[in-house]
Each structure stands twice: as C-alpha cells, then as structure tokens.
Protein backbone atom coordinates (compact mmCIF):
# COMPACT_ATOMS: atom_id res chain seq x y z
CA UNK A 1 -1.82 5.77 21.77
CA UNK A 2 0.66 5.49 24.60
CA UNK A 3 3.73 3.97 23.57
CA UNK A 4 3.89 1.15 26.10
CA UNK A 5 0.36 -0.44 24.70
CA UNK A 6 1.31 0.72 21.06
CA UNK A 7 4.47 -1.62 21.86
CA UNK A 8 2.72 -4.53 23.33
CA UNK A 9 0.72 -4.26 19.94
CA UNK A 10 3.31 -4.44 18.36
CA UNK A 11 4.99 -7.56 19.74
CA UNK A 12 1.58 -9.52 19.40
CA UNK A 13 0.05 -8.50 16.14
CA UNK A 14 1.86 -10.36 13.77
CA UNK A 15 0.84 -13.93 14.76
CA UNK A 16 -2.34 -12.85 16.25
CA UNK A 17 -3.56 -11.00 12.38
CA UNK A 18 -6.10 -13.89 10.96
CA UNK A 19 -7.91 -15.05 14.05
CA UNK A 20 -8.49 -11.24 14.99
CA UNK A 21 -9.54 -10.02 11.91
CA UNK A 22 -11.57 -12.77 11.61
CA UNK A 23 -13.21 -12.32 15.31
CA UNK A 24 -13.49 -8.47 15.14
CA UNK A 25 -14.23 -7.92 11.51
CA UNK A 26 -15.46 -10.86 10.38
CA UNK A 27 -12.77 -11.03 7.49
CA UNK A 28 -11.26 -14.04 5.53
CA UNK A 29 -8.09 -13.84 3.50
CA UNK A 30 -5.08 -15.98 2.15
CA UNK A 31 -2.20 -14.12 3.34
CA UNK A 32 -1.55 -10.16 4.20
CA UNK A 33 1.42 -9.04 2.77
CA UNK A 34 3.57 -6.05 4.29
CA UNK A 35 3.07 -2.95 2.60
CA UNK A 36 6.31 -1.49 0.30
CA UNK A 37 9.11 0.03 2.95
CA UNK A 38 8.63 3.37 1.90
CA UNK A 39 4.72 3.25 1.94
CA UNK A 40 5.00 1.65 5.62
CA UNK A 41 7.85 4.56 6.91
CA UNK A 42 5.79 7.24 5.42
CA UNK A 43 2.41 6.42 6.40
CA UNK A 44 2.52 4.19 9.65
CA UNK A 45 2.07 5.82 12.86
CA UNK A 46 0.98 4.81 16.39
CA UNK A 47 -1.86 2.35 16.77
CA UNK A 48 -1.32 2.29 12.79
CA UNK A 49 -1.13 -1.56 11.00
CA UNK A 50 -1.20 -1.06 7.11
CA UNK A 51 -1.61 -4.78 5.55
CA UNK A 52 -2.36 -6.06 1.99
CA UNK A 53 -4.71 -8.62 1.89
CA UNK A 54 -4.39 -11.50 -0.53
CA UNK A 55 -7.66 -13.08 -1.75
CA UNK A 56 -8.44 -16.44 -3.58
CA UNK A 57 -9.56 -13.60 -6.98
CA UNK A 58 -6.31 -11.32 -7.00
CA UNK A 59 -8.52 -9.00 -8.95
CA UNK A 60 -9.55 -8.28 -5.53
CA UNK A 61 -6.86 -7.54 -3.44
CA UNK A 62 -6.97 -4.89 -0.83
CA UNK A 63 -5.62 -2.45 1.92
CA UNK A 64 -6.05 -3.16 5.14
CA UNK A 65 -5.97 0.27 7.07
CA UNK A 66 -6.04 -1.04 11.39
CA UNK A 67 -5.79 1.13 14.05
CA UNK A 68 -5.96 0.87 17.64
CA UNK A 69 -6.69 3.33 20.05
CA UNK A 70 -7.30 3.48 23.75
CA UNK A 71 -8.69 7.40 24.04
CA UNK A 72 -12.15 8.27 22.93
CA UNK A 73 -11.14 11.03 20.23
CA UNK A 74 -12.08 12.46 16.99
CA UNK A 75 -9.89 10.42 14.25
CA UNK A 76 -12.16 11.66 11.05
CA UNK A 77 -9.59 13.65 9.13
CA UNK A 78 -6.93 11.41 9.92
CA UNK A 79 -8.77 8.59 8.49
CA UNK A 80 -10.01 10.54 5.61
CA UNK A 81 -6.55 11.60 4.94
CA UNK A 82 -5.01 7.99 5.03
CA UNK A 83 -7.38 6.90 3.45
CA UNK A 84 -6.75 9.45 0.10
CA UNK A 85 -2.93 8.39 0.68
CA UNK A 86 -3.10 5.19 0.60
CA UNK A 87 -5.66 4.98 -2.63
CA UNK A 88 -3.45 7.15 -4.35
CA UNK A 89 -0.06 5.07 -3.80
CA UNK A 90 -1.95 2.00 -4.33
CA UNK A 91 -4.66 2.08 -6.73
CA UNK A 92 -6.38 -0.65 -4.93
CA UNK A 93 -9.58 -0.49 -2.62
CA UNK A 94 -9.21 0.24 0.91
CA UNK A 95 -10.47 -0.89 4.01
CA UNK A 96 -10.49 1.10 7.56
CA UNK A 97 -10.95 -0.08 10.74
CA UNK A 98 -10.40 1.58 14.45
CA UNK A 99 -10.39 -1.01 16.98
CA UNK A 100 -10.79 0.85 20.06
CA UNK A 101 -8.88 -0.77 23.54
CA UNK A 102 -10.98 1.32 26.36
CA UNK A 103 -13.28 1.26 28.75
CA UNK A 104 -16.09 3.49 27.61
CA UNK A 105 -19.79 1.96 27.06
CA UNK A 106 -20.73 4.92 24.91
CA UNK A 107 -18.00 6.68 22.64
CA UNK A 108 -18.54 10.20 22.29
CA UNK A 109 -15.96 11.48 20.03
CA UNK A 110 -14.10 8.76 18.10
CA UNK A 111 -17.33 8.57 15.82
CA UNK A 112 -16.63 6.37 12.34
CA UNK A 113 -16.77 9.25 9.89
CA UNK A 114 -15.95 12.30 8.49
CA UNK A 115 -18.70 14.43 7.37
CA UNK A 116 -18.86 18.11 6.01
CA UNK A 117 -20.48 20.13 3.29
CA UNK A 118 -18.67 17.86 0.47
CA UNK A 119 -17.14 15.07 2.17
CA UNK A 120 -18.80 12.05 3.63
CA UNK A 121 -16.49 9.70 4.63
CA UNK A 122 -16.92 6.12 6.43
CA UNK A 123 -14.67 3.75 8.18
CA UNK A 124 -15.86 1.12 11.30
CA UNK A 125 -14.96 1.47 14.64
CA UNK A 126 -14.89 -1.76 16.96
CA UNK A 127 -15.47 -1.89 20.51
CA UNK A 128 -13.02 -4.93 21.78
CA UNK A 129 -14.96 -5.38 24.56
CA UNK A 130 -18.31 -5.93 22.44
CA UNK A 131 -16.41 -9.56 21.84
CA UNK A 132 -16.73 -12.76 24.38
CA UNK A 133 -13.28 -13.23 25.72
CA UNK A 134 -13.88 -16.62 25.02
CA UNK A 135 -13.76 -16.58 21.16
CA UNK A 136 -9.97 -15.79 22.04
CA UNK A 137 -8.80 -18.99 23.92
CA UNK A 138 -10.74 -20.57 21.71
CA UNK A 139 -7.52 -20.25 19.56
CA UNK A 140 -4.13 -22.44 19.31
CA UNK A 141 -1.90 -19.14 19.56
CA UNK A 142 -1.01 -18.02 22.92
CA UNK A 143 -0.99 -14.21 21.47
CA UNK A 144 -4.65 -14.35 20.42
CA UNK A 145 -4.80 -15.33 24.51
CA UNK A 146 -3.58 -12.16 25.29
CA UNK A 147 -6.47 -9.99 23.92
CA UNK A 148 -8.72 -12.08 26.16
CA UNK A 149 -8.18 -9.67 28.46
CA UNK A 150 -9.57 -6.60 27.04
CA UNK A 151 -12.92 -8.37 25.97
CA UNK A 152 -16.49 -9.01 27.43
CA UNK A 153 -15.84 -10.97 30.40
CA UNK A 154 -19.91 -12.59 29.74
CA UNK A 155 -20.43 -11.55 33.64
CA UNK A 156 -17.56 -13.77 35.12
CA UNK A 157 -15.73 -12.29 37.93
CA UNK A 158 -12.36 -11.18 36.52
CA UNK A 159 -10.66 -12.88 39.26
CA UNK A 160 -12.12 -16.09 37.03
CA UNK A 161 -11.21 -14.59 33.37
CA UNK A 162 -7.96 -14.02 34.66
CA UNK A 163 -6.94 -17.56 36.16
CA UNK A 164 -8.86 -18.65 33.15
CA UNK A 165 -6.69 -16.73 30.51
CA UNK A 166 -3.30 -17.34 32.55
CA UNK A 167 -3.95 -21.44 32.14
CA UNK A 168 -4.45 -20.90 28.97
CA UNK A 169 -0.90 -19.29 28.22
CA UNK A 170 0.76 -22.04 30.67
CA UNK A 171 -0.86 -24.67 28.29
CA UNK A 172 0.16 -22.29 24.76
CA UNK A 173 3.52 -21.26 26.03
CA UNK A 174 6.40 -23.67 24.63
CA UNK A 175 8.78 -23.03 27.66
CA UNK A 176 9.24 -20.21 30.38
CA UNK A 177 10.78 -17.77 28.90
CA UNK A 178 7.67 -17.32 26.47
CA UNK A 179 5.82 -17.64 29.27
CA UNK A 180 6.99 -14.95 31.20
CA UNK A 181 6.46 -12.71 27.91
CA UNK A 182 3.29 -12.95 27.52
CA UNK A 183 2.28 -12.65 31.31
CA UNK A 184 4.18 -9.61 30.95
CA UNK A 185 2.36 -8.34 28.31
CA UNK A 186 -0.76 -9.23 29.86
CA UNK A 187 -0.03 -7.29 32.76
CA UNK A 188 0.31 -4.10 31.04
CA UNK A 189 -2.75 -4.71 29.04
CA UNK A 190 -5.07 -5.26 32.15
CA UNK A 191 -4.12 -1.60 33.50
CA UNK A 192 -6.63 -0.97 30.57
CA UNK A 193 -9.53 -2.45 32.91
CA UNK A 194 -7.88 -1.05 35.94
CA UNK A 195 -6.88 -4.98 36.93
CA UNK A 196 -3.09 -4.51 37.04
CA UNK A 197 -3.42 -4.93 41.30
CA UNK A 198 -5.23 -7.88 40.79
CA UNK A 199 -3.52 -9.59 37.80
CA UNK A 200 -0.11 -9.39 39.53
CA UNK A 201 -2.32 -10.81 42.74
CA UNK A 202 -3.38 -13.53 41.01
CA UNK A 203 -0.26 -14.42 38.49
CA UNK A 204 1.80 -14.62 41.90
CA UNK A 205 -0.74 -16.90 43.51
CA UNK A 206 -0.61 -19.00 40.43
CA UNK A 207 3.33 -19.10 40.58
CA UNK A 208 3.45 -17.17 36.94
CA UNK A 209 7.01 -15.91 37.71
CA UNK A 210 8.63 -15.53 34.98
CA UNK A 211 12.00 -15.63 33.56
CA UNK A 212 13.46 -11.69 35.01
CA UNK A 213 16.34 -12.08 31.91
CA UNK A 214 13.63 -11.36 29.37
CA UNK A 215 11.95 -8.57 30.94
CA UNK A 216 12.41 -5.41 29.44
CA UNK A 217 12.70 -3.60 32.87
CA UNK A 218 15.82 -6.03 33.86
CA UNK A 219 17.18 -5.68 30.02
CA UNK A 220 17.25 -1.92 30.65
CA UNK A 221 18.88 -1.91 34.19
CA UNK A 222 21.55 -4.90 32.44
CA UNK A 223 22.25 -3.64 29.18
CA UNK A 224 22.77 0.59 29.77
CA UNK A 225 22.56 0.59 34.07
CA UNK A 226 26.13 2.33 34.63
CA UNK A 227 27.48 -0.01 31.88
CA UNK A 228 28.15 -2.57 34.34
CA UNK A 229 25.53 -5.38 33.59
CA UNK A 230 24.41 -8.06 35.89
CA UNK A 231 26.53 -11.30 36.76
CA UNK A 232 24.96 -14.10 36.50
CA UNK A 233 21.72 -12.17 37.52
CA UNK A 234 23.14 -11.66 41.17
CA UNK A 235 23.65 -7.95 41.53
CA UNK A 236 24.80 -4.82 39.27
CA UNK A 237 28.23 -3.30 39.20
CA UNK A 238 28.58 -1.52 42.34
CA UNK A 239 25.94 -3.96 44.21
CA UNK A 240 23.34 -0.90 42.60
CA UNK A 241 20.18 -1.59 40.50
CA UNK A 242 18.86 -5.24 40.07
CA UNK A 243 20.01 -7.29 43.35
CA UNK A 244 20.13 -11.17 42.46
CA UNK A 245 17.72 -9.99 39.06
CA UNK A 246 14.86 -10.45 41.45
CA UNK A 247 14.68 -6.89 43.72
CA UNK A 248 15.85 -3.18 42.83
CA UNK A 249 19.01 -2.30 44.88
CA UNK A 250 19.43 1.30 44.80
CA UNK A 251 17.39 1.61 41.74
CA UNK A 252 20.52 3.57 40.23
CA UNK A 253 21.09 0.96 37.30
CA UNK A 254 17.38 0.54 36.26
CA UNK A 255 16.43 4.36 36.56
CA UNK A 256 19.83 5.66 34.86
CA UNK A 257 19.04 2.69 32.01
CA UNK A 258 15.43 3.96 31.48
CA UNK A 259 16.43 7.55 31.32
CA UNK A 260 18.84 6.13 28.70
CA UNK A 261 16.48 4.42 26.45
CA UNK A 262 13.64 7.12 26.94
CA UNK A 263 16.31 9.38 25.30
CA UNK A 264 17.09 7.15 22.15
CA UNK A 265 13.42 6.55 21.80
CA UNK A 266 12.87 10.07 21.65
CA UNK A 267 15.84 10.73 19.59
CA UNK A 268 13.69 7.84 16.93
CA UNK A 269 10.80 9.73 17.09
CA UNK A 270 12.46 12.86 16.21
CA UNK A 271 14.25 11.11 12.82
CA UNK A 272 10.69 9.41 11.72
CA UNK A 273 8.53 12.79 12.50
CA UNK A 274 11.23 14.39 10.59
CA UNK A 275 11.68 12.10 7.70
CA UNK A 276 7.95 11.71 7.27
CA UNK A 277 7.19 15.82 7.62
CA UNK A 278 9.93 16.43 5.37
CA UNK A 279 8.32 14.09 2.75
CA UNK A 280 4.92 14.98 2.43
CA UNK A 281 6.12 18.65 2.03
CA UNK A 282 8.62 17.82 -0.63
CA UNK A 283 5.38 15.91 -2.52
CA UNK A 284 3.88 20.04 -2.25
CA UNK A 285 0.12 17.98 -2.36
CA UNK A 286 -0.14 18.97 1.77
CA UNK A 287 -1.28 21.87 3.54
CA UNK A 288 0.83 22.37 6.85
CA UNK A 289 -2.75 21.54 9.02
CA UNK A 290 -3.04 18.52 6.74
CA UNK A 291 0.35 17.31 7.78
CA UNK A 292 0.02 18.16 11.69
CA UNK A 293 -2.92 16.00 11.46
CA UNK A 294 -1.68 13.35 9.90
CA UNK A 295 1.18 12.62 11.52
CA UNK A 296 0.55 14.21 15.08
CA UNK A 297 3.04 16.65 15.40
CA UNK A 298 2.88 20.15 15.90
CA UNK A 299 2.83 23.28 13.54
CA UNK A 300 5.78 24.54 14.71
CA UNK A 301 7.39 21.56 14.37
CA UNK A 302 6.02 21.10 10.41
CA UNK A 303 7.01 25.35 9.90
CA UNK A 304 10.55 24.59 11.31
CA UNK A 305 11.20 21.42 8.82
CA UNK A 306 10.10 23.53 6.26
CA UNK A 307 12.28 26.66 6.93
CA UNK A 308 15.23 24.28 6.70
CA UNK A 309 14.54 22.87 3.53
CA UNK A 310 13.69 26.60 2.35
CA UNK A 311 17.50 27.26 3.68
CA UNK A 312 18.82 24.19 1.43
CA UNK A 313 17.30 24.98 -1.82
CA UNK A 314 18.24 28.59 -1.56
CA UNK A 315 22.24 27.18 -0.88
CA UNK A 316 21.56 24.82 -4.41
C-alpha cells in the first residue's frame, strides 16, 4: 500500500480499532492487546495490523491478522504464509481479514483464498465501501469520522457526505489543532474516490483551515528546510520555503526538507527489510520465494542478505 495512506492508517487505527471491527467484521472483544515486540518487527508490514484479542472466556483468545489494501491484487500466499507464522509463534487461533480501501465494484484478483492441489486456505476480504458512511458518525470518536469517507455514500451527492463528515469532526475535534489533523487526513483519504479537488473546495468554503504548525508538509520545510526553521511562522531562513507558514516562497526549504526525510525513510526501510530478511533466513524454515513474498522485497535483495551472512559465518 502506498506509504502516505499506510501512514494515515496508521495515525487513526488505534482509537478507531472497536467501532471498526465491530462495523466491518461484526466482532466484539474486551481489549486487543499489542502483539510481543519481536513478533510485531518481524511480521508487520504495510497495510499489516497484528492484534490479540481479549475475550470474556480467555480460553478463547485470538489473533487478529488486518490488512488494508488499496490495489486489487493477489494476497493468497502472503496470507497463507502469515497465517502459518503467526500459528506457529502463537499457538492460538487466528483470524484474517483484508479490508480493501478502493474503488473497484468487482475485485478481480485480491480473491479471499489460497487454493492448490493440497492447500485450501480462507481468509475474508471487506469491501469498505459495502458499509453506509453513516454507521461511522454514528460514533463519539472523531477518527471513526474519518473512514466516512471511503464508505457507501447511500446515493448522497458527495458534495453532501463531505460537509456532512467535516461537521462532524468540527463537533468531535477538542480544539484546532486536532482539527486541522484530521481534515488533513481526510484530504488524503478522499484522493481514494478521486474527491481531493472537491474536498479542499469544500473544507475552504467551510473555513476548515487548519493550524499550518501541525502539518507535516510545514514540519518538513521547518524542521530540515536549510536548517533554518521558521520564525514565528513568518518566513524561512533566507525569506525561502514557507512565507508567513501560509504560501511556499521559493519552495527551496520544503522540497530540500522532503528530499531529506524521503531519504531517512528509505534508509528505515532498508534496516527493517534487512532485519526481517535476515531473520527468517537465520530460522532456515524459508525458501528465498517464501521470503520475497512475504515481506515484499526482491530476490536479489533476499540472495544479497544471505551472501553476507554466508561471509560472517565463514570469518567465525
């Protein structure tokens, strides 16, 4: 999943857990736990949410196995394969779901199974826009607003759903700040429908203008932009970047700042890719295939971890 939804996802899930699970998969629990460190590091990917459930009967405690995924693609053998992992490390019953974020009336490919000469293996995939977008406001949390968005709109204009969501988070939101958060978040969310144009139209009109300091966008132009920061949100060092933290000056700050962080977040992905190739090999229970499909990385990448450790034994 692209990083920028898989991050939105991220921010909201947490607080949003209980009344989604309940909406989308009709499930009732007590609490969900986080998973051990080292099951989470190893196993989690993108669009990945690995939760224990805790149940009234703690006989029956289980694995909650969530995805979310915005292309319409095969994710059988992944799922199979998580699914082995994580009743092996667990010894408790596990429970798959692939809640899917797009567009598409009809999937073609992301199909929930795995099926060959010996295996038959299920999960459920869930079509977010199967739900009304009202059984989300219905809600107390202004997070759970949020996935309004990407649901069945019942045949209201969107022009409607929006204004209609967007009150919803003015009457949720505790002060602006939040506010301007989860507008944000909602804006990158509706480029799922192809509404971005006309949720920034209509958040404008409403006078949704939220706080620039806790944008990400500003954060990145203030915090790495040429070192020099904004004062007092009135202009970057140099009068270059974010003029008065409302318009782009130059667009030096911002653009130097995001080539910044694009490199540290690449520099993460390398460590965890790494970390997480190099310990399924070390386990010897994975086939190189099995690995490149698990965690999305390529063969060359999986042969060249495993040279190196090769080169490190043979120096023992």
């Amino acid at each position: 999943m692209a990083n920028i939804y898989d991050r939105i996802i991220k921010e909201i899930i947490e607080p949003t857990l209980q009344p989604l699970v309940e909406i989308l998969l009709s499930l009732r629990y007590v609490k969900a736990m986080e998973m051990e460190d080292k099951i989470q590091y190893t196993l989690e990917r993108e669009g990945d949410h690995l939760k224990m459930l805790v149940l009234e009967d703690e006989r029956k405690h289980q694995v909650m196995h969530l995805e979310f995924h915005v292309k319409d693609e095969d994710l059988g053998k992944v799922m199979l394969l998580k699914k082995g992992m994580l009743t092996i490390i667990t010894d408790l019953p596990v429970l798959q779901y692939v809640v899917y974020l797009g567009d598409k009336k009809k999937l073609k490919n992301l199909r929930p199974f795995f099926k060959d000469n010996y295996t038959d293996h299920r999960f459920k995939v869930v079509r977010l826009k199967d739900f009304s977008y009202k059984r989300f406001l219905e809600t107390d949390i202004p997070e759970a607003a949020i996935w309004a968005i990407l649901a069945d709109y019942e045949g209201q204009k969107p022009e409607e759903v929006i204004k209609e969501i967007l009150l919803k988070i003015d009457q949720l939101s505790t002060n602006k700040t939040e506010q301007g958060q989860h507008v944000r978040r909602l804006e990158v969310l509706s480029n799922l429908r192809k509404l971005q144009p006309l949720f920034i139209k209509i958040s404008n009109d409403m006078a949704f203008l939220y706080d620039l300091e806790t944008d990400i966008r500003f954060k990145q132009g203030k915090d790495i932009g040429e070192k020099k920061g904004i004062e007092k949100g009135i202009g970057i060092g140099e009068k270059k970047g974010i003029e008065k933290g409302i318009g782009i000056g130059e667009k030096k700050g911002i653009e130097k700042g995001i080539e910044i962080a694009e490199a540290k977040a690449k520099a993460k992905e390398l460590k965890k890719n790494t970390d997480g190739v190099t310990k399924m090999l070390k386990t010897g229970r994975f086939t190189d295939q099995e690995i490149v499909e698990f965690l999305g990385v390529t063969i060359d990448f999986v042969k060249k971890i495993k040279k190196e450790l090769a080169k490190k034994k043979a120096k023992k």
